[in-house]
N, C-alpha and C. Protein backbone atom coordinates (compact mmCIF):
# COMPACT_ATOMS: atom_id res chain seq x y z
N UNK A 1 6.15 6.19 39.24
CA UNK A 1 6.81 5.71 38.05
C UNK A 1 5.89 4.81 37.23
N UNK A 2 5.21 4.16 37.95
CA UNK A 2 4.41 3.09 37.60
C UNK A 2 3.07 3.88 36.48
N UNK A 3 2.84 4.96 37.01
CA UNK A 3 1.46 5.79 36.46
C UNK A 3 2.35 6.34 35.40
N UNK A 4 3.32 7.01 34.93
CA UNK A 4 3.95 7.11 33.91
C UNK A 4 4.14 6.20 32.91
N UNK A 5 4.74 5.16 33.23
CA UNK A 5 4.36 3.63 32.18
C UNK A 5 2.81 3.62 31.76
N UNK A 6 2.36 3.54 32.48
CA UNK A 6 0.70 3.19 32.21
C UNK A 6 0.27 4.42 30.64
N UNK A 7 0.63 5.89 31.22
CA UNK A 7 -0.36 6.50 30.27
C UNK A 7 0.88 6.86 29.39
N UNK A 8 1.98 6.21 29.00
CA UNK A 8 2.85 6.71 27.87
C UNK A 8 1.90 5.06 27.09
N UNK A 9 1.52 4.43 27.91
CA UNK A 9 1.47 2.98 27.40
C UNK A 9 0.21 3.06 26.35
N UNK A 10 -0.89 3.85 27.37
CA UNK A 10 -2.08 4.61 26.63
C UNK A 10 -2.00 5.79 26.08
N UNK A 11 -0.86 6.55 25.33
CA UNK A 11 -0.81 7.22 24.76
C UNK A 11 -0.37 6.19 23.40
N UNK A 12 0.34 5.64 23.38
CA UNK A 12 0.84 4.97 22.55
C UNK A 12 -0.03 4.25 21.51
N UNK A 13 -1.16 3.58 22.25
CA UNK A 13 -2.43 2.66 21.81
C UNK A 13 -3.18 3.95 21.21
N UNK A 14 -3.37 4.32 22.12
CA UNK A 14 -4.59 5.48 21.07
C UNK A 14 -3.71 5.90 20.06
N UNK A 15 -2.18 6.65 20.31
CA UNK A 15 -1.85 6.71 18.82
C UNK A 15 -1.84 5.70 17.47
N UNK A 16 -1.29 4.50 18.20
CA UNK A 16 -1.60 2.79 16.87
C UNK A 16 -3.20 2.91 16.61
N UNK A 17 -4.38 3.40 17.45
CA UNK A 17 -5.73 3.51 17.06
C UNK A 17 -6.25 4.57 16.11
N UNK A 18 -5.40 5.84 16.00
CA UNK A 18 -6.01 6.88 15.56
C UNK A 18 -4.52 6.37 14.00
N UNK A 19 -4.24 6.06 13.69
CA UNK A 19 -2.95 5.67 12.60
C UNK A 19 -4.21 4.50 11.69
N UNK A 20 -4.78 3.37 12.81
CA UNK A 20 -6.09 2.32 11.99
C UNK A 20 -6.86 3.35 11.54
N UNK A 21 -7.07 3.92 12.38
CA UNK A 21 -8.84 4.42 11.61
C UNK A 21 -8.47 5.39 10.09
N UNK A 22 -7.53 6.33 10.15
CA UNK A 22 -7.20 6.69 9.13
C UNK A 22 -6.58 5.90 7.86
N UNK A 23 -6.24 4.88 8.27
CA UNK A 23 -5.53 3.69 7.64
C UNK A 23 -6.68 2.82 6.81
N UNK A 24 -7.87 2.86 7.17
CA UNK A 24 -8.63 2.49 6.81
C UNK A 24 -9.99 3.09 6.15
N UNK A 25 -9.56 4.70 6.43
CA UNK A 25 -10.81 5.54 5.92
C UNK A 25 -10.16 5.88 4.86
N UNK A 26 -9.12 5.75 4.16
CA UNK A 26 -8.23 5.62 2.96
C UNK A 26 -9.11 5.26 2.03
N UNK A 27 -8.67 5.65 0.43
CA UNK A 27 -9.65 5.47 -0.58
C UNK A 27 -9.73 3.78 -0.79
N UNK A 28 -10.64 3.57 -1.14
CA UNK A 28 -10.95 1.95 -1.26
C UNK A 28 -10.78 1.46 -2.55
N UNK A 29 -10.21 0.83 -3.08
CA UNK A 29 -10.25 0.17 -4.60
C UNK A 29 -11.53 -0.58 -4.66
N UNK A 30 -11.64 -0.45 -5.76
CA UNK A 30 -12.88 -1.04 -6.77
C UNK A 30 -12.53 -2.78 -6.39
N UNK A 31 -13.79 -3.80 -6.16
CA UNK A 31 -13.86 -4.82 -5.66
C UNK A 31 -14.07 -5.72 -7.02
N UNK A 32 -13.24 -5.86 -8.43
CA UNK A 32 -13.59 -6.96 -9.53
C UNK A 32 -12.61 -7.81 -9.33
N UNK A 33 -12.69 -8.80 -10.10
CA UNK A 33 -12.51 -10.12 -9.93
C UNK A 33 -10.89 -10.16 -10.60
N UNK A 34 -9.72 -10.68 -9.94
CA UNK A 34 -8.39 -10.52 -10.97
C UNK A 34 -8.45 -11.07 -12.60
N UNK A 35 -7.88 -10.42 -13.19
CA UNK A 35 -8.26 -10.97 -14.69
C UNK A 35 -9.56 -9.99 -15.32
N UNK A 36 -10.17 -9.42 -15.00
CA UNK A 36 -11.61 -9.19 -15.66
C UNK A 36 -11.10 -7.59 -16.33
N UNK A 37 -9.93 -7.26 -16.46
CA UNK A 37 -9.70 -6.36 -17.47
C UNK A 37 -9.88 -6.65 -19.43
N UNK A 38 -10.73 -6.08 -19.92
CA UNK A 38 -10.59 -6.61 -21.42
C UNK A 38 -9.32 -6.39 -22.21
N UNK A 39 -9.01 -6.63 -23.01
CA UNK A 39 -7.71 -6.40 -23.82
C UNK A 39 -8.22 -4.74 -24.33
N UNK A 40 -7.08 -4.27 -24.28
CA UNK A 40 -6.77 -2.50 -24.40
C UNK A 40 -7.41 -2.02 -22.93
N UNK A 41 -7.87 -2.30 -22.33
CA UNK A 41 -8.18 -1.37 -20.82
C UNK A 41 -7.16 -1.49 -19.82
N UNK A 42 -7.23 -0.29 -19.57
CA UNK A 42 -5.88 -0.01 -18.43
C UNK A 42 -6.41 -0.27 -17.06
N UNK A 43 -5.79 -0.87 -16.07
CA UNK A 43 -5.95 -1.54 -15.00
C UNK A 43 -6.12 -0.51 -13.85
N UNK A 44 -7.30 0.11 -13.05
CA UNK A 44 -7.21 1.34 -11.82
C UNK A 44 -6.24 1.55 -11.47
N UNK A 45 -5.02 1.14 -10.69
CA UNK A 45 -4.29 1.65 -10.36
C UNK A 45 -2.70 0.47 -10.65
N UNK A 46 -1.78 1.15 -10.25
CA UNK A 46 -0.39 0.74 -10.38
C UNK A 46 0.25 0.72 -9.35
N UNK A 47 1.18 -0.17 -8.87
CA UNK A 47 2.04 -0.39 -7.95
C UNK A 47 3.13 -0.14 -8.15
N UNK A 48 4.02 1.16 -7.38
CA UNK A 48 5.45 1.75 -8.15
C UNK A 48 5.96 1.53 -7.15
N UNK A 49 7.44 1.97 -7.39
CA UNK A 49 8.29 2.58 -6.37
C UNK A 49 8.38 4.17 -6.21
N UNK A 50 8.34 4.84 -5.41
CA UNK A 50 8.32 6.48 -5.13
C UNK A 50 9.17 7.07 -4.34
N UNK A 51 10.26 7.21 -4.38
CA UNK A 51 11.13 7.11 -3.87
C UNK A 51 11.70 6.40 -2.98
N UNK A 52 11.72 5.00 -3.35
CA UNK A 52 12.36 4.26 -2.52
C UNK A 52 11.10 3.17 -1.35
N UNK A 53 9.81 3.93 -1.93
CA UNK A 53 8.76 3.43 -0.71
C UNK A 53 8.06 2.80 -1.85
N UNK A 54 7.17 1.74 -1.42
CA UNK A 54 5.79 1.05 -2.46
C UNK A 54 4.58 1.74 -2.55
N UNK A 55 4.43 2.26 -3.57
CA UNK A 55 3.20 3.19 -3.20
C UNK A 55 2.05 3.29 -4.79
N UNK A 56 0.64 3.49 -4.48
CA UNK A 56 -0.58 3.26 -5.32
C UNK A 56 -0.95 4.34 -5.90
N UNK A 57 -0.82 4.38 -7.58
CA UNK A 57 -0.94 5.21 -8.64
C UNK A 57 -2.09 4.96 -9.02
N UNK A 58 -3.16 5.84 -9.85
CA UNK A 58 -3.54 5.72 -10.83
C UNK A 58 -2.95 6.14 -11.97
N UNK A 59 -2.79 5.20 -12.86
CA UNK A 59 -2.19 5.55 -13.92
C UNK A 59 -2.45 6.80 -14.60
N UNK A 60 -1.18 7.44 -15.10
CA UNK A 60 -1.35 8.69 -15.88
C UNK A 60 -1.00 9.87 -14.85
N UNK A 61 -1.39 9.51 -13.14
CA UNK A 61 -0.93 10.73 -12.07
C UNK A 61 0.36 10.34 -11.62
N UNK A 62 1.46 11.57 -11.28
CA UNK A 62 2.29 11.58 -10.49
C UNK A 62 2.40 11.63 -9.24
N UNK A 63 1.06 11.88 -8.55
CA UNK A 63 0.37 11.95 -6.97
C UNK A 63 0.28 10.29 -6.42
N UNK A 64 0.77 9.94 -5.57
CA UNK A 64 0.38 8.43 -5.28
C UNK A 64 -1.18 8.70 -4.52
N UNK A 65 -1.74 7.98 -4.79
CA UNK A 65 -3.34 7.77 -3.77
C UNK A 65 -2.58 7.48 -2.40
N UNK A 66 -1.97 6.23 -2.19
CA UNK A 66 -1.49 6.41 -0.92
C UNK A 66 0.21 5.60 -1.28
N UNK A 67 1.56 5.67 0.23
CA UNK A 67 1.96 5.48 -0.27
C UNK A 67 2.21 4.49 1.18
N UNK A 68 3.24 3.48 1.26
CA UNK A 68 3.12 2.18 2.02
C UNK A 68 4.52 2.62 2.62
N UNK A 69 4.67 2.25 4.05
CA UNK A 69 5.78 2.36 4.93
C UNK A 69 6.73 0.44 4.29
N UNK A 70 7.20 0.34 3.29
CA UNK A 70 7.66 -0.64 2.96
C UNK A 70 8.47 -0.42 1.92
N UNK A 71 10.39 -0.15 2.39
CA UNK A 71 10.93 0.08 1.63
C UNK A 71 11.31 -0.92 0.32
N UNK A 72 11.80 -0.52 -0.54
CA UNK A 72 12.20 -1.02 -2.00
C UNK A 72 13.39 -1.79 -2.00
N UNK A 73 14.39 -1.18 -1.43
CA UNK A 73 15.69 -1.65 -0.97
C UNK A 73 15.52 -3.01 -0.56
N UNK A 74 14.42 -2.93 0.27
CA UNK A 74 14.75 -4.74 1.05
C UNK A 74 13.86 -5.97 0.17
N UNK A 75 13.48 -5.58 -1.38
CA UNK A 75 13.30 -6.41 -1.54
C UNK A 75 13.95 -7.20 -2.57
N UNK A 76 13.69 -8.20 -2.71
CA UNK A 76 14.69 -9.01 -4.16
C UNK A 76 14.38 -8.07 -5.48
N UNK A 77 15.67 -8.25 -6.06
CA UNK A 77 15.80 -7.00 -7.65
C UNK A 77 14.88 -7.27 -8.12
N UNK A 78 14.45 -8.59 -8.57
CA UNK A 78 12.97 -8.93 -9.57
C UNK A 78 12.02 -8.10 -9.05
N UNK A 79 11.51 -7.53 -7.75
CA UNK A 79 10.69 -7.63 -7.09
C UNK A 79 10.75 -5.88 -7.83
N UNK A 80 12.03 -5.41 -7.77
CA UNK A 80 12.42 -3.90 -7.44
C UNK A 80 11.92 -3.73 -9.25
N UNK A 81 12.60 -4.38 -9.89
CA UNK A 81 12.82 -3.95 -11.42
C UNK A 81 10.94 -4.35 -12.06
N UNK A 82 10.14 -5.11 -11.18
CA UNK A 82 8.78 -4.83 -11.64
C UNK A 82 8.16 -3.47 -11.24
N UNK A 83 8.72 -3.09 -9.45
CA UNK A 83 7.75 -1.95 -9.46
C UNK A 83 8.71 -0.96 -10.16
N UNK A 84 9.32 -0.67 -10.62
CA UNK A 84 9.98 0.37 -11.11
C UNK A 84 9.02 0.25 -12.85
N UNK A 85 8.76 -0.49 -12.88
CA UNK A 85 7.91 -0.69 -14.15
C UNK A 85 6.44 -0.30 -14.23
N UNK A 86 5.87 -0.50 -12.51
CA UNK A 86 4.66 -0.42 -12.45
C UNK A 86 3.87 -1.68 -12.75
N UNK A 87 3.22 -1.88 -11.35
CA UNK A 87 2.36 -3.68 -11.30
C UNK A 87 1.09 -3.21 -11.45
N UNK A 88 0.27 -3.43 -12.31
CA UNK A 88 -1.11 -3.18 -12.67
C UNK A 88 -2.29 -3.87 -11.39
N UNK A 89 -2.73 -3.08 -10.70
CA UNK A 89 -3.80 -3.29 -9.70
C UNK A 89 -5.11 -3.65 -10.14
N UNK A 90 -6.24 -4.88 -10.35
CA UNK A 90 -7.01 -4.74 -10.30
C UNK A 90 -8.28 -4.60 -9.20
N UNK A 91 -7.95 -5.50 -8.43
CA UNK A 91 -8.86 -5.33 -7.36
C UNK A 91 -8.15 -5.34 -6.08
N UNK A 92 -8.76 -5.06 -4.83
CA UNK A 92 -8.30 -4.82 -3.76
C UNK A 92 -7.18 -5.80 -3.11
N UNK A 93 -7.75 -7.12 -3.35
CA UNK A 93 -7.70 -8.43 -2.70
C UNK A 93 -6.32 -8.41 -3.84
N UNK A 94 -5.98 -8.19 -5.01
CA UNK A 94 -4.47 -8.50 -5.89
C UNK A 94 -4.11 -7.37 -4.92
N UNK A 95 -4.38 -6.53 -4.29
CA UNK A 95 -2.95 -5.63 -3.78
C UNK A 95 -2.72 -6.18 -2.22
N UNK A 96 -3.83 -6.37 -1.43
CA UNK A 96 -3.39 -7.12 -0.17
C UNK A 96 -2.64 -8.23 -0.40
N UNK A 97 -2.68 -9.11 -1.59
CA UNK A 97 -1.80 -10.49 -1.87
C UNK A 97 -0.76 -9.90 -2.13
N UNK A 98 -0.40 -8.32 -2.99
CA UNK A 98 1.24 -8.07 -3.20
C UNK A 98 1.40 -7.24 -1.97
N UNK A 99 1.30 -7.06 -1.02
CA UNK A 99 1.48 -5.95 -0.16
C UNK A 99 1.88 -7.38 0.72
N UNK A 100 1.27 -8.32 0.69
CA UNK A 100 1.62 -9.47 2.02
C UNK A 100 2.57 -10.22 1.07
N UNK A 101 2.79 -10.66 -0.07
CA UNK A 101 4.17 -10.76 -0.59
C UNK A 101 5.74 -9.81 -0.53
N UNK A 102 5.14 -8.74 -0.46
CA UNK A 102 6.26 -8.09 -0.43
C UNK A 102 6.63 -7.93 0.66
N UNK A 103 6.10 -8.59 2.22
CA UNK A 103 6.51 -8.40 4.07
C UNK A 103 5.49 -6.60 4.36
N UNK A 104 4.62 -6.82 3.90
CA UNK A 104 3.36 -5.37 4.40
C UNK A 104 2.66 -6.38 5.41
């Protein structure tokens, strides 16, 4: 019984390991500074809602680049009625700060 625990235990880990590595070989956003968009330039990507999940646009596609296990529902309306608007992404580090605001 004991050897059954063990390799469901190590099946499990290698699956949470092989979920990182793809999790991270994911396309990378452009590394500029927040703010450094000029007036009339559109910002790389957008932060929507997609059915119900948080997920990363470039503007103008209906394809998300990727999309985030973090439903819409659980967050406050303000929160809901911006991404339904679309939150302008500039650099990596503004989406890890809204992704860890929003409980990602």
């Amino acid at each position: 019984m004991r050897k059954q625990w063990f390799w469901a235990l190590a099946a499990l880990c290698a699956a949470a390991l092989a979920v990182s590595i793809v999790w991270m070989a994911g396309p990378a956003l452009p590394r500029e500074p927040a703010g450094s968009l000029s007036a009339g330039q559109v910002a790389p990507y957008l932060l929507r809602d997609d059915a119900g999940r948080i997920a990363l646009f470039r503007p103008g596609q209906e394809e998300p680049v990727r999309v985030y296990e973090l439903y819409t529902h659980l967050l406050p309306q303000e929160d809901v009625l911006s991404l339904q608007k679309g939150i302008p992404i500039e650099s990596e580090e503004q989406l890890a700060r809204l992704l860890e605001d929003f409980g990602l």
